[in-house]
PDB file of N, CA and C in Angstrom:
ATOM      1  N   UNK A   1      76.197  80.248 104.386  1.00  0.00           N
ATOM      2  CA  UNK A   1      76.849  80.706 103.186  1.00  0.00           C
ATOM      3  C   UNK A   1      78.292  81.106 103.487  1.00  0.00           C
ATOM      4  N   UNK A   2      79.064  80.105 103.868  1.00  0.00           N
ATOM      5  CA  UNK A   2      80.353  80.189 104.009  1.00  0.00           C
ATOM      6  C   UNK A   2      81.308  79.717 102.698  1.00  0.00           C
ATOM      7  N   UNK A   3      81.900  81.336 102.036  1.00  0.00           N
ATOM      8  CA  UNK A   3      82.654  81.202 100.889  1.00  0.00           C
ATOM      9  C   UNK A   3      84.149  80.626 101.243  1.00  0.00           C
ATOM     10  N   UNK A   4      84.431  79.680 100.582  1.00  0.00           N
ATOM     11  CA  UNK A   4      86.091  79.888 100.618  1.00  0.00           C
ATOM     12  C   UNK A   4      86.933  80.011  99.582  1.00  0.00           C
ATOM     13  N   UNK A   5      87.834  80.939  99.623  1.00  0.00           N
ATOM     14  CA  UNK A   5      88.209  81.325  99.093  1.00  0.00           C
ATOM     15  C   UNK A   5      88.951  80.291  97.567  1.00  0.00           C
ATOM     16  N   UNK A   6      89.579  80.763  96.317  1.00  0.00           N
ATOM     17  CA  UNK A   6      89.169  80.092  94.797  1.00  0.00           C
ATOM     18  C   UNK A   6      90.954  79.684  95.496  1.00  0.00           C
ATOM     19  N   UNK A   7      90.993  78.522  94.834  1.00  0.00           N
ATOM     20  CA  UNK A   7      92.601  77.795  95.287  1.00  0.00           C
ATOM     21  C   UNK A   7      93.625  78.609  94.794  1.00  0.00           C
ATOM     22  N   UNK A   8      93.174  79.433  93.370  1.00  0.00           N
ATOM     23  CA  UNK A   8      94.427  80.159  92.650  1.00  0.00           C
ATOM     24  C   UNK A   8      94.739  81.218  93.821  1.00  0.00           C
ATOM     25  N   UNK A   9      93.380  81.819  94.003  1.00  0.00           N
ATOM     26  CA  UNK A   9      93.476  83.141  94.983  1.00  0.00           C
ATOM     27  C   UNK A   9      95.124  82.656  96.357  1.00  0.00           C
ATOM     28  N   UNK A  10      93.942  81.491  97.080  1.00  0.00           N
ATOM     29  CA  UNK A  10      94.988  81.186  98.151  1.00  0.00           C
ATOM     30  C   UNK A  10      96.180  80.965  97.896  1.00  0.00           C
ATOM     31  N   UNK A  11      96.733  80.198  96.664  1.00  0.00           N
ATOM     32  CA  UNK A  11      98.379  80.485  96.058  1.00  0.00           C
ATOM     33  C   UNK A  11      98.861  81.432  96.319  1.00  0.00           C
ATOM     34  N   UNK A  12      98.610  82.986  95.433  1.00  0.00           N
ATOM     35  CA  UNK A  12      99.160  83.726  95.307  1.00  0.00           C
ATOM     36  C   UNK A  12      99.433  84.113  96.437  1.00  0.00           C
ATOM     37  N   UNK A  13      98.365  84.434  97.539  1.00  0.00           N
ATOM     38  CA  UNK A  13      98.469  85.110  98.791  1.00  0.00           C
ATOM     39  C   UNK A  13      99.706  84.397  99.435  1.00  0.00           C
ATOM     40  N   UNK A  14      99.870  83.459  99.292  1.00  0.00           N
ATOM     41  CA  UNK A  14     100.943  82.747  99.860  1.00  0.00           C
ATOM     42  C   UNK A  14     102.218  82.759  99.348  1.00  0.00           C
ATOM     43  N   UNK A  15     102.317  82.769  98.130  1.00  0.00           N
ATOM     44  CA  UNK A  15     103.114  83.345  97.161  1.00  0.00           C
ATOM     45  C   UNK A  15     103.731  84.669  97.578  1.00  0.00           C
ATOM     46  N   UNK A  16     102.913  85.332  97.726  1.00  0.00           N
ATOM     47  CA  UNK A  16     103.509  86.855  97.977  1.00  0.00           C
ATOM     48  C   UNK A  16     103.885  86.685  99.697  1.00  0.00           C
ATOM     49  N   UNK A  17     103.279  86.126 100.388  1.00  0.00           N
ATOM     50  CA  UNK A  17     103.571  86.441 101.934  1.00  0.00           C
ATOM     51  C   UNK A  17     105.185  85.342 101.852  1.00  0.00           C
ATOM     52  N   UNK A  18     105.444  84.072 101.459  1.00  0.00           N
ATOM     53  CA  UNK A  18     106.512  83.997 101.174  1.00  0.00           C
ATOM     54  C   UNK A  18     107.482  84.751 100.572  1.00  0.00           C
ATOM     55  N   UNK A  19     107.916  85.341  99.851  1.00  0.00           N
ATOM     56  CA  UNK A  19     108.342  86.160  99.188  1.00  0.00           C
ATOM     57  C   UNK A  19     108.441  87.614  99.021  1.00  0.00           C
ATOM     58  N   UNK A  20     107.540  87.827 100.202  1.00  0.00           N
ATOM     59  CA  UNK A  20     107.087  89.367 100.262  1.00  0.00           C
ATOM     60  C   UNK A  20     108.500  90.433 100.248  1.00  0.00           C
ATOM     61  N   UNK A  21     109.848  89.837 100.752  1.00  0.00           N
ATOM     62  CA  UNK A  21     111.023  90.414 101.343  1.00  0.00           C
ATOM     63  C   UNK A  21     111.612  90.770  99.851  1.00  0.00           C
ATOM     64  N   UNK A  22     112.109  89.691  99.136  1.00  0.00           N
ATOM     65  CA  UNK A  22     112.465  89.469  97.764  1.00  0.00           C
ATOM     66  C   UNK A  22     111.919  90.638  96.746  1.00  0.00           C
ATOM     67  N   UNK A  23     110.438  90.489  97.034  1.00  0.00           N
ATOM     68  CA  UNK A  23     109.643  91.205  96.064  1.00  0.00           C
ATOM     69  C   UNK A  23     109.926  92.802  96.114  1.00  0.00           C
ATOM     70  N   UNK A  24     110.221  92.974  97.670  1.00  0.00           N
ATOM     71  CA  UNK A  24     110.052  94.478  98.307  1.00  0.00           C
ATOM     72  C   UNK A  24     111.629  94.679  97.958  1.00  0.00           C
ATOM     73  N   UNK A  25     112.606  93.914  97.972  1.00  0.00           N
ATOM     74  CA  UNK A  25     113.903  94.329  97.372  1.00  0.00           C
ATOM     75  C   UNK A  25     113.937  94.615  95.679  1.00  0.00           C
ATOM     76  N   UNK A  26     113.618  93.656  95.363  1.00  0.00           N
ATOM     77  CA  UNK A  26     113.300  94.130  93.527  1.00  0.00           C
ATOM     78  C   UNK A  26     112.889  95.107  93.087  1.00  0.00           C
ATOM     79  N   UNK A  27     111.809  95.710  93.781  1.00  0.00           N
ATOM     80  CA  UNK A  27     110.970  96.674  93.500  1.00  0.00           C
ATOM     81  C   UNK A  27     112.411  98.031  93.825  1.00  0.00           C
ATOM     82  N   UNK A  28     112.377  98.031  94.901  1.00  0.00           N
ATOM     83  CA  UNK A  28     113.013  99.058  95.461  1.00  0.00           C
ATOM     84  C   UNK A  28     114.864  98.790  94.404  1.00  0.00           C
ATOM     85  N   UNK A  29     115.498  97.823  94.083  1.00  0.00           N
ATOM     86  CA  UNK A  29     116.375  98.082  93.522  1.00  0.00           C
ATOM     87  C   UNK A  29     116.217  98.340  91.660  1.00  0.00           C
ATOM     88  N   UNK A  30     115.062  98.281  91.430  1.00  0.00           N
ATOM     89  CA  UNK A  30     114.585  98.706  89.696  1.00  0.00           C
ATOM     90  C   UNK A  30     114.268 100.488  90.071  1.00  0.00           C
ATOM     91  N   UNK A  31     113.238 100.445  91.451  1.00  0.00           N
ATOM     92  CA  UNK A  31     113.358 101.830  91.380  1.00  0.00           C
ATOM     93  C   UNK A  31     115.096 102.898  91.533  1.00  0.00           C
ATOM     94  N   UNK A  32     116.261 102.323  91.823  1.00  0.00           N
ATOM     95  CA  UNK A  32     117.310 102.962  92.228  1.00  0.00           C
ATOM     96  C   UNK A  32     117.835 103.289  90.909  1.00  0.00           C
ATOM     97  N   UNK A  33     117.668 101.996  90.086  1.00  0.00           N
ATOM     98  CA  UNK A  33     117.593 101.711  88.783  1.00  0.00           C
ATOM     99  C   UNK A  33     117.219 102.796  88.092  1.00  0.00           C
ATOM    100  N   UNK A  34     116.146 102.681  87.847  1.00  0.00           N
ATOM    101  CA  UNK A  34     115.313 103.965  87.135  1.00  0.00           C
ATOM    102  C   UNK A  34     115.887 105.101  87.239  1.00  0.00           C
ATOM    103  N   UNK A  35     115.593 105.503  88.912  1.00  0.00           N
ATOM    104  CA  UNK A  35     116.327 106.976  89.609  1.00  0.00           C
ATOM    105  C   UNK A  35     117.763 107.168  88.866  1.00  0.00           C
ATOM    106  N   UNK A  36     118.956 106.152  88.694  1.00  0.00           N
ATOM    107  CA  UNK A  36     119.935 106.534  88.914  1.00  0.00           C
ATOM    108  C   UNK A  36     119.949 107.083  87.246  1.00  0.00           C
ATOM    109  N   UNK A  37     119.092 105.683  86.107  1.00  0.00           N
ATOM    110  CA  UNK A  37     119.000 105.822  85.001  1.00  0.00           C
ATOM    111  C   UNK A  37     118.354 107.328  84.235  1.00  0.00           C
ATOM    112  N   UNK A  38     117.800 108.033  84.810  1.00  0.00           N
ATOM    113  CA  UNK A  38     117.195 109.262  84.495  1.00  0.00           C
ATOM    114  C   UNK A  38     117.774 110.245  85.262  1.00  0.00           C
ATOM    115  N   UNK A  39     118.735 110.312  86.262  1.00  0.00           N
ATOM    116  CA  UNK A  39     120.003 111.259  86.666  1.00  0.00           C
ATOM    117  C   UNK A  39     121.086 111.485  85.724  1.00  0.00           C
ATOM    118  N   UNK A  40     121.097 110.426  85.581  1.00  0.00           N
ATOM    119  CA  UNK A  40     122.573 110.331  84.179  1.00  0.00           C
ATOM    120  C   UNK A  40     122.045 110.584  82.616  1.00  0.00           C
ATOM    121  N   UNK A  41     120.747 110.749  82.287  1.00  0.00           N
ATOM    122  CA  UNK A  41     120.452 111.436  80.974  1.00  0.00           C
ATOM    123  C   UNK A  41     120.228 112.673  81.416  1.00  0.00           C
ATOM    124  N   UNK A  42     119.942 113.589  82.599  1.00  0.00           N
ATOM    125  CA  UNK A  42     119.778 114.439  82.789  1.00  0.00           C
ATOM    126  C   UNK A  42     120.807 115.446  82.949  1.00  0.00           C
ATOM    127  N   UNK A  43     122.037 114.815  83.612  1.00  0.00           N
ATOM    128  CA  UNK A  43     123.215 115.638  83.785  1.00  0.00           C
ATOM    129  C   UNK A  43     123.994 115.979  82.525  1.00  0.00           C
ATOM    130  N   UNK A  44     124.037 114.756  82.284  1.00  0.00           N
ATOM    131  CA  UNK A  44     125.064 114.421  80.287  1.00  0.00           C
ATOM    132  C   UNK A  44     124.337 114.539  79.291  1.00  0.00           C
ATOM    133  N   UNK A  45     123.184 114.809  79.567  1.00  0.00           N
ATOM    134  CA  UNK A  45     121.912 114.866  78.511  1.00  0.00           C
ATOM    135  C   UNK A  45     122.024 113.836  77.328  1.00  0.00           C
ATOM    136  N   UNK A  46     121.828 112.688  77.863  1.00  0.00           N
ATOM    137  CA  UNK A  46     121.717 111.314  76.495  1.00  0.00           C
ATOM    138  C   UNK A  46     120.976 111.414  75.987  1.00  0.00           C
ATOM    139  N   UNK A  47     120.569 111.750  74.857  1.00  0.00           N
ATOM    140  CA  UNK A  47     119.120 111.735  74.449  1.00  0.00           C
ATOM    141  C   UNK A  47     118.320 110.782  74.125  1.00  0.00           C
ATOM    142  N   UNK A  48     119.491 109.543  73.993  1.00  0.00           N
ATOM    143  CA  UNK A  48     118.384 108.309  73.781  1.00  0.00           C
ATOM    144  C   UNK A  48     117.487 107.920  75.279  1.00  0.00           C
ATOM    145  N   UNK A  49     118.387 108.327  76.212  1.00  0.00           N
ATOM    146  CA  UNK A  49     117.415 108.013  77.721  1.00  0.00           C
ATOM    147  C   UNK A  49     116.451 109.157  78.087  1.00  0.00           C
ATOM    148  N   UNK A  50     116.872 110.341  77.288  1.00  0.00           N
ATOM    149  CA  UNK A  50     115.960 111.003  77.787  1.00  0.00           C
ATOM    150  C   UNK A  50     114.649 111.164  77.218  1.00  0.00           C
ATOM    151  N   UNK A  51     114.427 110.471  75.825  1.00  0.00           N
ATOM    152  CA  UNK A  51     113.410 110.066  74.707  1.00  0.00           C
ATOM    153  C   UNK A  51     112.821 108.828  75.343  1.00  0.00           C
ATOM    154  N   UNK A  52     113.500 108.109  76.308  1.00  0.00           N
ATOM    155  CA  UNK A  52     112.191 107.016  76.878  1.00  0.00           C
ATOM    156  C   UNK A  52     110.967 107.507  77.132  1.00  0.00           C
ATOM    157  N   UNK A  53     109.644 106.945  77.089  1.00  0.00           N
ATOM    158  CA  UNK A  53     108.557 107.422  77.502  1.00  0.00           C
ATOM    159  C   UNK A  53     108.935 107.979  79.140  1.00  0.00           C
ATOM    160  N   UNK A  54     108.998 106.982  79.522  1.00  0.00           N
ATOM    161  CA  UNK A  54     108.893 107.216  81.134  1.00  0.00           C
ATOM    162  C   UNK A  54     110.117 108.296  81.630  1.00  0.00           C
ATOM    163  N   UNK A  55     110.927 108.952  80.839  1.00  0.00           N
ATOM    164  CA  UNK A  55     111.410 109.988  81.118  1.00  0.00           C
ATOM    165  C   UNK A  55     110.980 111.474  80.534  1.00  0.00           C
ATOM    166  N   UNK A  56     110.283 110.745  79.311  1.00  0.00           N
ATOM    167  CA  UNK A  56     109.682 112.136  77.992  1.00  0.00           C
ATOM    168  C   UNK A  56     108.663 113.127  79.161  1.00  0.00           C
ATOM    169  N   UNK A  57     108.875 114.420  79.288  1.00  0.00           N
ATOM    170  CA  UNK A  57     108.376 115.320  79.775  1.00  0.00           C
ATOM    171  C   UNK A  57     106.838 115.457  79.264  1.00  0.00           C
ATOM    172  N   UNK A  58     105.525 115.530  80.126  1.00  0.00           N
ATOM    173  CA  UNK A  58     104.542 115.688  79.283  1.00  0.00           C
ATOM    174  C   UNK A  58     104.204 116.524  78.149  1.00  0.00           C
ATOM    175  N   UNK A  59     103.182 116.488  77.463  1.00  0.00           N
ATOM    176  CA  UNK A  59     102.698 117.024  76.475  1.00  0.00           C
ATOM    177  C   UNK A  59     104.118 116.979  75.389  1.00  0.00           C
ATOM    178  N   UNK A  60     105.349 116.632  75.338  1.00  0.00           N
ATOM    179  CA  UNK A  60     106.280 116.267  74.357  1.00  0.00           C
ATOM    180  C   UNK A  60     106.087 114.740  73.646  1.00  0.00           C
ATOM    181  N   UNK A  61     106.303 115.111  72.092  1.00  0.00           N
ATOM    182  CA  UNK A  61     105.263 113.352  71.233  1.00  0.00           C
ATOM    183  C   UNK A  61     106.522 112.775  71.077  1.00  0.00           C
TER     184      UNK A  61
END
């Protein structure tokens, strides 16, 4: 009972191990992104950035 693995599966894995560098830069420059984007509603207080969900403080609707 030797499985091998589904062809889509083996793509991706390959997909990502190509690309793994790319991916790990994107990530990390959306997060600087974000960071820098929720520093600058915080200092100048924008309120349209600071009304994004992903900046809205909990329990605030």
């Amino acid at each position: 009972m030797n499985e091998t693995p589904a062809p889509a599966d083996s793509g991706l894995k390959s997909l990502a191990q190509k690309y793994k560098g790319q991916i790990g830069i994107g990530l990390l420059v959306l997060y600087v992104f974000l960071l820098g984007l929720g520093t600058i509603g915080e200092i100048w207080e924008v309120e349209w950035i600071l009304d994004l969900p992903l900046f809205r403080p909990p329990g605030k609707s």
